[in-house]
Protein backbone atom coordinates (compact mmCIF):
# COMPACT_ATOMS: atom_id res chain seq x y z
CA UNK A 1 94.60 146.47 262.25
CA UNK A 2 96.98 148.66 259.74
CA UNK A 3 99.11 149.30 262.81
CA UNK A 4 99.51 145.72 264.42
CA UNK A 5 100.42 144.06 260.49
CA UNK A 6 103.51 146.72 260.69
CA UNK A 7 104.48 146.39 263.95
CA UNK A 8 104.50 142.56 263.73
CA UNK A 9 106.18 142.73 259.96
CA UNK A 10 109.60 144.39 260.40
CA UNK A 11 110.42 143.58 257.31
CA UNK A 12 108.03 145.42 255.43
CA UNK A 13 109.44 148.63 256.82
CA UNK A 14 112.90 148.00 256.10
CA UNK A 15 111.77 147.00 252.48
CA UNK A 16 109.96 150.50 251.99
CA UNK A 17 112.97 152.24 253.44
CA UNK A 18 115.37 151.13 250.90
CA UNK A 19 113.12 151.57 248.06
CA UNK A 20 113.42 154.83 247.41
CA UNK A 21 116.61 155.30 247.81
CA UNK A 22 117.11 152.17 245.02
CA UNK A 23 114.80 154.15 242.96
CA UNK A 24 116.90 157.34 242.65
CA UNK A 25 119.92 155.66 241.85
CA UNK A 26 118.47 154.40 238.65
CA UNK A 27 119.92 156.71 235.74
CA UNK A 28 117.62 158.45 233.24
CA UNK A 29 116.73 156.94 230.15
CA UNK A 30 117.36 158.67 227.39
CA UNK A 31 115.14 157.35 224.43
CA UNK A 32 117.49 157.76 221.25
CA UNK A 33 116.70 156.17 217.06
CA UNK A 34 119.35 154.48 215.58
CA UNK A 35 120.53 154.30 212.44
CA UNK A 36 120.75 151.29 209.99
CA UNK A 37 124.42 150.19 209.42
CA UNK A 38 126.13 151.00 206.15
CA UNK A 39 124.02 148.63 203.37
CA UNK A 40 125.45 145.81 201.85
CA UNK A 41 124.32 145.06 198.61
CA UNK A 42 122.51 142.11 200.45
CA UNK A 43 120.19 144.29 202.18
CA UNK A 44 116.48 143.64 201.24
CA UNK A 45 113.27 145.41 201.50
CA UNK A 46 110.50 143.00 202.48
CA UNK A 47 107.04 144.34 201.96
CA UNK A 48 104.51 142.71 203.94
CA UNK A 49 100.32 143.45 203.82
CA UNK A 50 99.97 141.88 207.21
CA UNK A 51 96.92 139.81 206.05
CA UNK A 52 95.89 139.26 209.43
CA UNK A 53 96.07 142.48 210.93
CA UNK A 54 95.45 144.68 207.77
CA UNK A 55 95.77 148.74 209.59
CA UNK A 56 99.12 147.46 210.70
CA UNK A 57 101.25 146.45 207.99
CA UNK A 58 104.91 146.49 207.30
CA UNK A 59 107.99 146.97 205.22
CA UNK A 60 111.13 145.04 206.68
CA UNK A 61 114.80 145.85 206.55
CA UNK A 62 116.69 142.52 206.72
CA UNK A 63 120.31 141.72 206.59
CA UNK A 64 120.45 139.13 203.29
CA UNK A 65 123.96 138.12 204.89
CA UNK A 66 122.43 136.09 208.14
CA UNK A 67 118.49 137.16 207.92
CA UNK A 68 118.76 139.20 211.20
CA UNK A 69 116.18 142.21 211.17
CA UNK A 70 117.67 145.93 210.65
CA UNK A 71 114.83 147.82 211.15
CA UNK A 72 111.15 148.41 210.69
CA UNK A 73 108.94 151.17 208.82
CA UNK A 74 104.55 151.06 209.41
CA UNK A 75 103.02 150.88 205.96
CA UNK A 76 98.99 151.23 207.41
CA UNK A 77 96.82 149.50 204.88
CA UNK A 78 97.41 148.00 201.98
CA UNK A 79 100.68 150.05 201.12
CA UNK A 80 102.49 149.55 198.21
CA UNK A 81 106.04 150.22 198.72
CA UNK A 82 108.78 151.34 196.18
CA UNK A 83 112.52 152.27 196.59
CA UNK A 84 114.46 155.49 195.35
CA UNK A 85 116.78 154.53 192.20
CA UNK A 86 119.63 155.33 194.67
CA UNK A 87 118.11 153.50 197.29
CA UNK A 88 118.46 156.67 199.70
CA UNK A 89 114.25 156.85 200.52
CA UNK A 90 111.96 154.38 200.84
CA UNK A 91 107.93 155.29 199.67
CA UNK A 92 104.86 153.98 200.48
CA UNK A 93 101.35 154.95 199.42
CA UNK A 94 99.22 154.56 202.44
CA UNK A 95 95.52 154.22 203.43
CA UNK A 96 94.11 154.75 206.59
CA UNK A 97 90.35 155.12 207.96
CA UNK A 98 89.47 157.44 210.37
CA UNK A 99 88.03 154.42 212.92
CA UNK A 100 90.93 151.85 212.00
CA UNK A 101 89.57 149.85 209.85
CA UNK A 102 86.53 151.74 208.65
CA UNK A 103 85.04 155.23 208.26
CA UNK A 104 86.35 158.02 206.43
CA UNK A 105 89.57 156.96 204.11
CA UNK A 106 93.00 158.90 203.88
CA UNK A 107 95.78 158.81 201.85
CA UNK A 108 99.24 159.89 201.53
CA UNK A 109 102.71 158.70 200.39
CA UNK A 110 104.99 158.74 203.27
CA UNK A 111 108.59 159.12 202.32
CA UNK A 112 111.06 157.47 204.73
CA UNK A 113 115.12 158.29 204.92
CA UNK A 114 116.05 154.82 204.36
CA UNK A 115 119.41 154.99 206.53
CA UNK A 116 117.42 156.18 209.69
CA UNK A 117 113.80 155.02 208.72
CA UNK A 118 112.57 158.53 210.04
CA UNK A 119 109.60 160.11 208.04
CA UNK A 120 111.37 162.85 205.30
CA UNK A 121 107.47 163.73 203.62
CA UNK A 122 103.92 163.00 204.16
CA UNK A 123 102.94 163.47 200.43
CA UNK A 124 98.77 164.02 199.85
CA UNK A 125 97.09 161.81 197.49
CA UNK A 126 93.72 161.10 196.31
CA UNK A 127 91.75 157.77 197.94
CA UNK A 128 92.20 155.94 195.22
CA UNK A 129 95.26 153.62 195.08
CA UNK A 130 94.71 150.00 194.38
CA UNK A 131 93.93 147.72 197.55
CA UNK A 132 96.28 144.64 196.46
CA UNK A 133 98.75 142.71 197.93
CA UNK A 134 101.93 144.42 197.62
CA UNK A 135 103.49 143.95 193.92
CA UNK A 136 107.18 145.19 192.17
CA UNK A 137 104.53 146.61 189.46
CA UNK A 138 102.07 148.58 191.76
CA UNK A 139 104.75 151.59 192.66
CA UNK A 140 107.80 152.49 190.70
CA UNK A 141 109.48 155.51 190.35
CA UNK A 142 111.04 156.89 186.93
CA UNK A 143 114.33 156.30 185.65
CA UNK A 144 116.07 159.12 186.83
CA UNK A 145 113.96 159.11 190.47
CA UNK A 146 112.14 162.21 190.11
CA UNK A 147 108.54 160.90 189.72
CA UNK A 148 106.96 158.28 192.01
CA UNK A 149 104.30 156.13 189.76
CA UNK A 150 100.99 154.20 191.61
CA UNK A 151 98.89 151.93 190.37
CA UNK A 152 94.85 153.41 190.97
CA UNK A 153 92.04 150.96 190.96
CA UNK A 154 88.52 152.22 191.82
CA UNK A 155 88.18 149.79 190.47
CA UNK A 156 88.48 151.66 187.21
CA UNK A 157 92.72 151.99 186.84
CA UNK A 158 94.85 154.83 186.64
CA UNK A 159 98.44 155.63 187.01
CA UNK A 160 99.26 158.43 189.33
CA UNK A 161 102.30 160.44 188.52
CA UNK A 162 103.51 162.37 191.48
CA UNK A 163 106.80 164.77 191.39
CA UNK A 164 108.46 163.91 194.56
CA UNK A 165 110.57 167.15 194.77
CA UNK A 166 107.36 169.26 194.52
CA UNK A 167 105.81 166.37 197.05
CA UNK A 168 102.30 166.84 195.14
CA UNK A 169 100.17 164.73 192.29
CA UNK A 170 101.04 166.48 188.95
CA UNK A 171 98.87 163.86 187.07
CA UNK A 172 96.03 160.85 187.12
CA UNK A 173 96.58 159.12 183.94
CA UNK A 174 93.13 156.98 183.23
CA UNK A 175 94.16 153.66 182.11
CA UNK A 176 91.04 151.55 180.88
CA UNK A 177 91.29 147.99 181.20
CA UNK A 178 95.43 147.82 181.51
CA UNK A 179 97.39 147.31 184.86
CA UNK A 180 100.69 147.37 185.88
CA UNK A 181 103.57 150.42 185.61
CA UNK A 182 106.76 149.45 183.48
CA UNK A 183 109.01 152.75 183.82
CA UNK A 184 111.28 153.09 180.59
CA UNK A 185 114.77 153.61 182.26
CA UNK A 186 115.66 156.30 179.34
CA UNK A 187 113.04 158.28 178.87
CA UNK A 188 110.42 160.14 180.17
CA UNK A 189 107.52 156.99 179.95
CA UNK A 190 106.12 154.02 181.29
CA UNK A 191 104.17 151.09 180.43
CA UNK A 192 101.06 149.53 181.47
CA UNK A 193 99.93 145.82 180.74
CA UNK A 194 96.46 145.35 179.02
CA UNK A 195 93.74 142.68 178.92
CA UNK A 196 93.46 142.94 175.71
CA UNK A 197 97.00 141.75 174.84
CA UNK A 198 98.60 145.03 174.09
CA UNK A 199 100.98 147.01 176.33
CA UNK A 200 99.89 151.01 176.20
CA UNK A 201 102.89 153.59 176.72
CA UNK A 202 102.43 156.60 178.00
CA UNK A 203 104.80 159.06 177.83
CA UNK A 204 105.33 162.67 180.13
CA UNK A 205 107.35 165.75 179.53
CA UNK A 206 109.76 167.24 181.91
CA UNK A 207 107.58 168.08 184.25
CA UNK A 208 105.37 165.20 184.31
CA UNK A 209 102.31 165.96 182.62
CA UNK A 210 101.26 163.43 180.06
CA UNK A 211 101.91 164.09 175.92
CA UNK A 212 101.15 160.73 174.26
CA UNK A 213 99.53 157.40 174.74
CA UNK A 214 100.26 154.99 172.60
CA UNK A 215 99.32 150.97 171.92
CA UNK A 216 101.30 148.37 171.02
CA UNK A 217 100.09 145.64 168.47
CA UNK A 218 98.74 142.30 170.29
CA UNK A 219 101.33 139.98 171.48
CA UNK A 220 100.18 137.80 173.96
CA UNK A 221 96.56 136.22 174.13
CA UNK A 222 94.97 137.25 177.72
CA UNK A 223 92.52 133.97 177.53
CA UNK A 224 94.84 131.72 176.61
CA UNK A 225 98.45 132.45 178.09
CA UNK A 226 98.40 135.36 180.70
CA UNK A 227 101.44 136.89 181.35
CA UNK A 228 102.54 137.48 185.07
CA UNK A 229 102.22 141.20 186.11
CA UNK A 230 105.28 141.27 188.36
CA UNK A 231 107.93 141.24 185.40
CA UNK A 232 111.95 141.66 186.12
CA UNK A 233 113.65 144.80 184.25
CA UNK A 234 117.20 145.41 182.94
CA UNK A 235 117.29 148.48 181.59
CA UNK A 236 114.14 149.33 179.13
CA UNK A 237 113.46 146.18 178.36
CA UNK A 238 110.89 144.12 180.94
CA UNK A 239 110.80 140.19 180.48
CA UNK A 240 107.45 138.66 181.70
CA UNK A 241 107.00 134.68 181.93
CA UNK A 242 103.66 133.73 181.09
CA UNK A 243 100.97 131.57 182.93
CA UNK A 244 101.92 128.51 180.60
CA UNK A 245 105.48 128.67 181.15
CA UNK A 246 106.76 131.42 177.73
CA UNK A 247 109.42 134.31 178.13
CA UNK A 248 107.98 137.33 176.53
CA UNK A 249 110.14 140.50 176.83
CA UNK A 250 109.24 144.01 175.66
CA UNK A 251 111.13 147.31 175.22
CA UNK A 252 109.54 150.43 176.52
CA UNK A 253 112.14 152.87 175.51
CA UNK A 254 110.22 154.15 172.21
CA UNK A 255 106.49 156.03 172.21
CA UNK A 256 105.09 152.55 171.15
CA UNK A 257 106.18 149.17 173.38
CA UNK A 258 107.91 146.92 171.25
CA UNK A 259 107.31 143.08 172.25
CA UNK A 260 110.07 140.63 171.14
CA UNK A 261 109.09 137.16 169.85
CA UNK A 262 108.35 135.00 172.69
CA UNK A 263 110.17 131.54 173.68
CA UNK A 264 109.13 128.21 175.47
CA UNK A 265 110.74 127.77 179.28
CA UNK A 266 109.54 124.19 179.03
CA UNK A 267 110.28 121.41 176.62
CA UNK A 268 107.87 118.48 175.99
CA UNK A 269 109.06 116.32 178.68
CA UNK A 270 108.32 118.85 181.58
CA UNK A 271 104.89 120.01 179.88
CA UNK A 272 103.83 116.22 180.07
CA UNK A 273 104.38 116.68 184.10
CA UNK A 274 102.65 119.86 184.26
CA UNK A 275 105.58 122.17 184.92
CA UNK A 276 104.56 125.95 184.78
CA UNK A 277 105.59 129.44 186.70
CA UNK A 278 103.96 130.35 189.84
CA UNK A 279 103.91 132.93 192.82
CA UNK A 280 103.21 136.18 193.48
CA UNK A 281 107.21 137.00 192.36
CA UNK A 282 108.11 134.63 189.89
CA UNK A 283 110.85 136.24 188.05
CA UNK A 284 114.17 137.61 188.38
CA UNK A 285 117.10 138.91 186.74
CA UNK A 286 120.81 139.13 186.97
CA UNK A 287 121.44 142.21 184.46
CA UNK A 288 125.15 142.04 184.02
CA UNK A 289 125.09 137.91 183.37
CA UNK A 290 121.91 137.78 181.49
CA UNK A 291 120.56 134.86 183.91
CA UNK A 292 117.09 134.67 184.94
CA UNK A 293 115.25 132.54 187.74
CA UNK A 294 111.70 131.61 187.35
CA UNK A 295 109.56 129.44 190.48
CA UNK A 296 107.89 126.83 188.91
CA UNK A 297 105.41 124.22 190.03
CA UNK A 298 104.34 120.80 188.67
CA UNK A 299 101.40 119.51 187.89
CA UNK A 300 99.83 123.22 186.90
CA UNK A 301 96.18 123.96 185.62
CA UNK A 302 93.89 126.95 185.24
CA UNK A 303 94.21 128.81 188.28
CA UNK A 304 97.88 127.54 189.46
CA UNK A 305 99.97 130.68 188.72
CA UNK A 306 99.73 131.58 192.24
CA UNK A 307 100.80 128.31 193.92
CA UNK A 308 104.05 128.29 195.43
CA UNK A 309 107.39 126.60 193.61
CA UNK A 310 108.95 123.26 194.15
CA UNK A 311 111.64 124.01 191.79
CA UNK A 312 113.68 127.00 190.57
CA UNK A 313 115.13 127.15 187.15
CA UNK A 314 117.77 129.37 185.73
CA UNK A 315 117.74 130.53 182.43
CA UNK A 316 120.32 132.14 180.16
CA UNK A 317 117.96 135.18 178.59
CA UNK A 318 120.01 135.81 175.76
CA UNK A 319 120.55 131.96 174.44
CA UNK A 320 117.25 131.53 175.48
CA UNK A 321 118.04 127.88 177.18
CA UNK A 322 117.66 126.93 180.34
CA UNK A 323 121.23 126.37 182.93
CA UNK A 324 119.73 124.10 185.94
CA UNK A 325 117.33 123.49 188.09
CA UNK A 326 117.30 123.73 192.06
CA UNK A 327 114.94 121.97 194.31
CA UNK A 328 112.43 124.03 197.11
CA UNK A 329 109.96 124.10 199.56
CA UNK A 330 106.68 126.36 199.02
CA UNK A 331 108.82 129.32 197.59
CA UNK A 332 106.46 131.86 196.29
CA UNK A 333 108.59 134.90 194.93
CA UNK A 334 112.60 135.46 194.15
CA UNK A 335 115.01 138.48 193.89
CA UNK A 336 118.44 138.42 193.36
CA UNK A 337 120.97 141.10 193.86
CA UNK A 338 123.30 142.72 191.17
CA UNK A 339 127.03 143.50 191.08
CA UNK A 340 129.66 140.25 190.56
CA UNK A 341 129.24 137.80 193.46
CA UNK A 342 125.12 137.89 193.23
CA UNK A 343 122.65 136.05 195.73
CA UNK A 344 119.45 134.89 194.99
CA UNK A 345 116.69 135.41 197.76
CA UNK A 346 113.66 132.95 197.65
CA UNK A 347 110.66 133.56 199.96
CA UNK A 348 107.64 131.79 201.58
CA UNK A 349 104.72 133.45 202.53
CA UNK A 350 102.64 130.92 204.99
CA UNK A 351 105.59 130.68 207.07
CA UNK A 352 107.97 133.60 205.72
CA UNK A 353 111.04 132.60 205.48
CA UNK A 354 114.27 133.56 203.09
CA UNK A 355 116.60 131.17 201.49
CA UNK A 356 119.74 132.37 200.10
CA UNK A 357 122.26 131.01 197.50
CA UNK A 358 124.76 131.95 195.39
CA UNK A 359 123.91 133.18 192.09
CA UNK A 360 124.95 132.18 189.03
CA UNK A 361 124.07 129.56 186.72
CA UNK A 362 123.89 127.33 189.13
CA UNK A 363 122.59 128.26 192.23
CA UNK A 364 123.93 127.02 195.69
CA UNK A 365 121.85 127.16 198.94
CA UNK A 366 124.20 128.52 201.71
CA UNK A 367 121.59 129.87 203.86
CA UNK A 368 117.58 129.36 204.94
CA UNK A 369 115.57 130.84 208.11
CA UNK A 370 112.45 132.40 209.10
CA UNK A 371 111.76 135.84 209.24
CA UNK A 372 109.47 138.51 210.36
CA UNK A 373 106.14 139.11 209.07
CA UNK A 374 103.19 137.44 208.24
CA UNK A 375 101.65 137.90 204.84
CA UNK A 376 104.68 139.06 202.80
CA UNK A 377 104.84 139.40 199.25
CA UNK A 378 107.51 141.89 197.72
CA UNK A 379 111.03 141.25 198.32
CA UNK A 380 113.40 143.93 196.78
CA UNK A 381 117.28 144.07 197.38
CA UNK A 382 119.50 147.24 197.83
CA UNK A 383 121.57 146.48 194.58
C-alpha cells in the first residue's frame, strides 16, 4: 500500500528531496545574553511576588521613558529585592522548596550584575526571611553598600546583617515585636519600627557585628494612628505618613532615633470626606526639592490603608503645607526619581500599570500604560 501512495503522489517525493537540502542551508544559532543599555535615571526596578504563580516570581527592568521592558531577573518565592547604593547589583533573598511549592525550604541571596542581569553570587542564608509581599523596608543595604539588611519573621523578627564582600551572614539581630529596617546613611546603624510606638536602633561596628541597641521614647500611638512601614528616606532622616493622614519623620543618625514633632496632611475640610493615605507604597520623596507625594483615598476607615489612591498630593516637607493635588485611577504605590528634571512613577497592582509625570510641585501626566507582571508591589528607580 506504502508503495502505490508514492508512486501515485509525485509530489511527496519531490517535497522530501528538497528538504534536506533547505535544512542545511539554515545557519547555526548562536544563543548569546545581552546587555541592558546604558541606564537613564528613569530606569525602574519593579518587584513583583507573582501572587498567582508564587515559585515564579519576578523583578522587572523597565524603561520609565516609554514603559518598554529591559530585561528580566527570577526572584523564586517571596523575594524581597534591594538595589546596590550605586545601583551596579541587584539582590534578592530567595526561598525555594525542594518539590516547588512544598517540601524541604532553601534559601539564599542571589546577587545579580545589574547591567547584564547574570548571577555575580549565590549567598547562603538561614530559612527564615519574612514571607511578605515585597516592601522598600524588607531589604536594604547600608549606607556605604557593604552590608545587605533582611527583614526575618518566623514569625518571631530579626534583622539579618550579611557582609556582601565576604558573601556570608555575619549577624541575626533578634528584634521582638518591631519590623521594618531604616539604614542610617552615616553611620554604621539601622532602625526598626515597633508596635509599641518606639523606633529601636541598632547599631554595628566595622565589621558588622552588633554593639548597641537602643529605644527611642514613644512617638506615635500603634492603636490609634499606625504609621505606614514603607517610609521614603533623604539622607538619615525617614518620613513616615501615618494611617490617619500625619507626617512623622525621624532621624536615625545618632545611637537613639530621634522622632520630630509630627504634622497634619489633611485639614478639616478633607477629614470631613474621609481623605487618608493608602497603598502598599504611599510615600515618596524628591531629596534635593524637599517635595513629597503621598496616595490618598476618600472616604477611609479602619482597615483602608491598603486601598488604592484616587488622588495624589504633593507636599512641601520643609513648610510642611501641601502644593496640589492630582487626580488617579486605583494607584497603589509611587516613586519618583532624583536629579533636576524628576518624574514621578505611580503604579496599579490589579492591572499593573505605570503612569508617569513630571515632578515638581505640580505634577503633569505625560505618560500611562500597562506593564508586565501580575502582583507587583515595589517600584524603585535607578536615581
Amino acid at each position: 500500500m506504502l508503495g502505490r501512495f508514492l508512486r501515485t503522489c509525485p509530489w511527496f517525493l519531490l517535497a522530501a528531496g528538497a528538504m534536506p537540502s533547505a535544512w542545511a542551508e539554515l545557519p547555526v544559532e548562536q544563543i548569546t545574553v545581552a546587555s541592558l543599555s546604558p541606564a537613564s535615571p528613569y530606569r525602574l526596578y519593579f518587584t513583583d511576588v507573582a501572587l498567582p504563580h508564587l515559585p515564579d516570581g519576578r523583578l522587572y527592568i523597565i524603561d520609565g521613558r516609554n514603559l518598554k521592558l529591559e530585561g528580566m531577573v527570577s526572584t523564586g518565592s517571596f523575594a524581597q529585592t534591594a538595589l546596590a547604593p550605586d545601583r551596579s547589583e541587584i539582590y534578592a533573598v530567595i526561598t525555594y522548596f525542594s518539590k516547588l511549592n512544598r517540601g524541604e525550604r532553601h534559601e539564599e541571596i542571589n546577587v545579580f550584575d545589574a547591567t547584564t542581569l547574570k548571577l555575580k553570587a549565590e549567598i547562603p542564608y538561614p530559612a527564615r526571611h519574612t514571607q511578605a509581599l515585597p516592601s522598600i523596608a524588607t531589604m536594604r543595604t547600608s549606607g556605604d553598600g557593604r552590608f545587605i539588611l533582611v527583614q526575618n519573621a518566623t514569625p518571631a523578627t530579626s534583622i539579618g546583617i550579611v557582609d556582601r564582600r565576604q558573601g556570608k551572614l555575619i549577624a541575626d539581630v533578634p528584634t521582638p515585636g518591631c519590623y521594618g529596617i531604616y539604614p542610617a546613611k552615616s553611620a554604621d546603624r539601622f532602625g526598626t519600627l515597633c508596635g509599641d510606638g518606639t523606633m529601636l536602633t541598632v547599631s554595628y561596628d566595622r565589621d558588622g557585628n552588633p554593639t548597641a541597641r537602643k529605644k527611642s521614647g514613644r512617638f506615635f500611638d500603634p492603636d490609634e494612628d499606625a504609621l505606614f512601614t514603607a517610609g521614603a528616606q533623604a539622607g538619615d532622616v525617614y518620613h513616615f505618613p501615618s494611617f490617619k493622614g500625619n507626617w512623622q519623620s525621624v532621624n536615625v543618625a545618632g545611637e537613639t532615633a530621634v522622632a520630630e514633632t509630627p504634622w497634619p496632611m489633611i485639614d478639616a475640610r478633607d477629614a470631613k470626606q474621609g481623605w487618608r493615605p493608602g497603598g502598599t507604597q504611599p510615600v515618596a520623596l524628591h531629596q534635593a526639592s524637599g517635595i513629597a507625594y503621598v496616595t490618598m483615598h476618600p472616604k477611609g476607615a479602619e482597615g483602608s490603608h491598603k486601598n488604592p489612591a484616587r488622588e495624589i498630593w504633593a507636599f512641601d516637607v520643609a513648610g510642611k503645607k501641601r502644593l496640589s493635588r492630582v487626580k488617579v485611577h486605583d494607584i497603589s504605590g509611587v516613586a519618583v526619581s532624583q536629579g533636576e528634571q524628576p518624574r514621578l512613577f505611580a503604579f496599579a497592582i490589579e492591572r499593573p500599570a505605570i503612569t508617569v509625570f513630571e515632578g515638581g510641585p505640580r505634577p503633569k501626566q505625560i505618560l500611562s500604560g500597562p506593564v508586565p507582571g501580575d502582583t507587583p508591589t515595589l517600584l524603585e528607580t535607578h536615581r
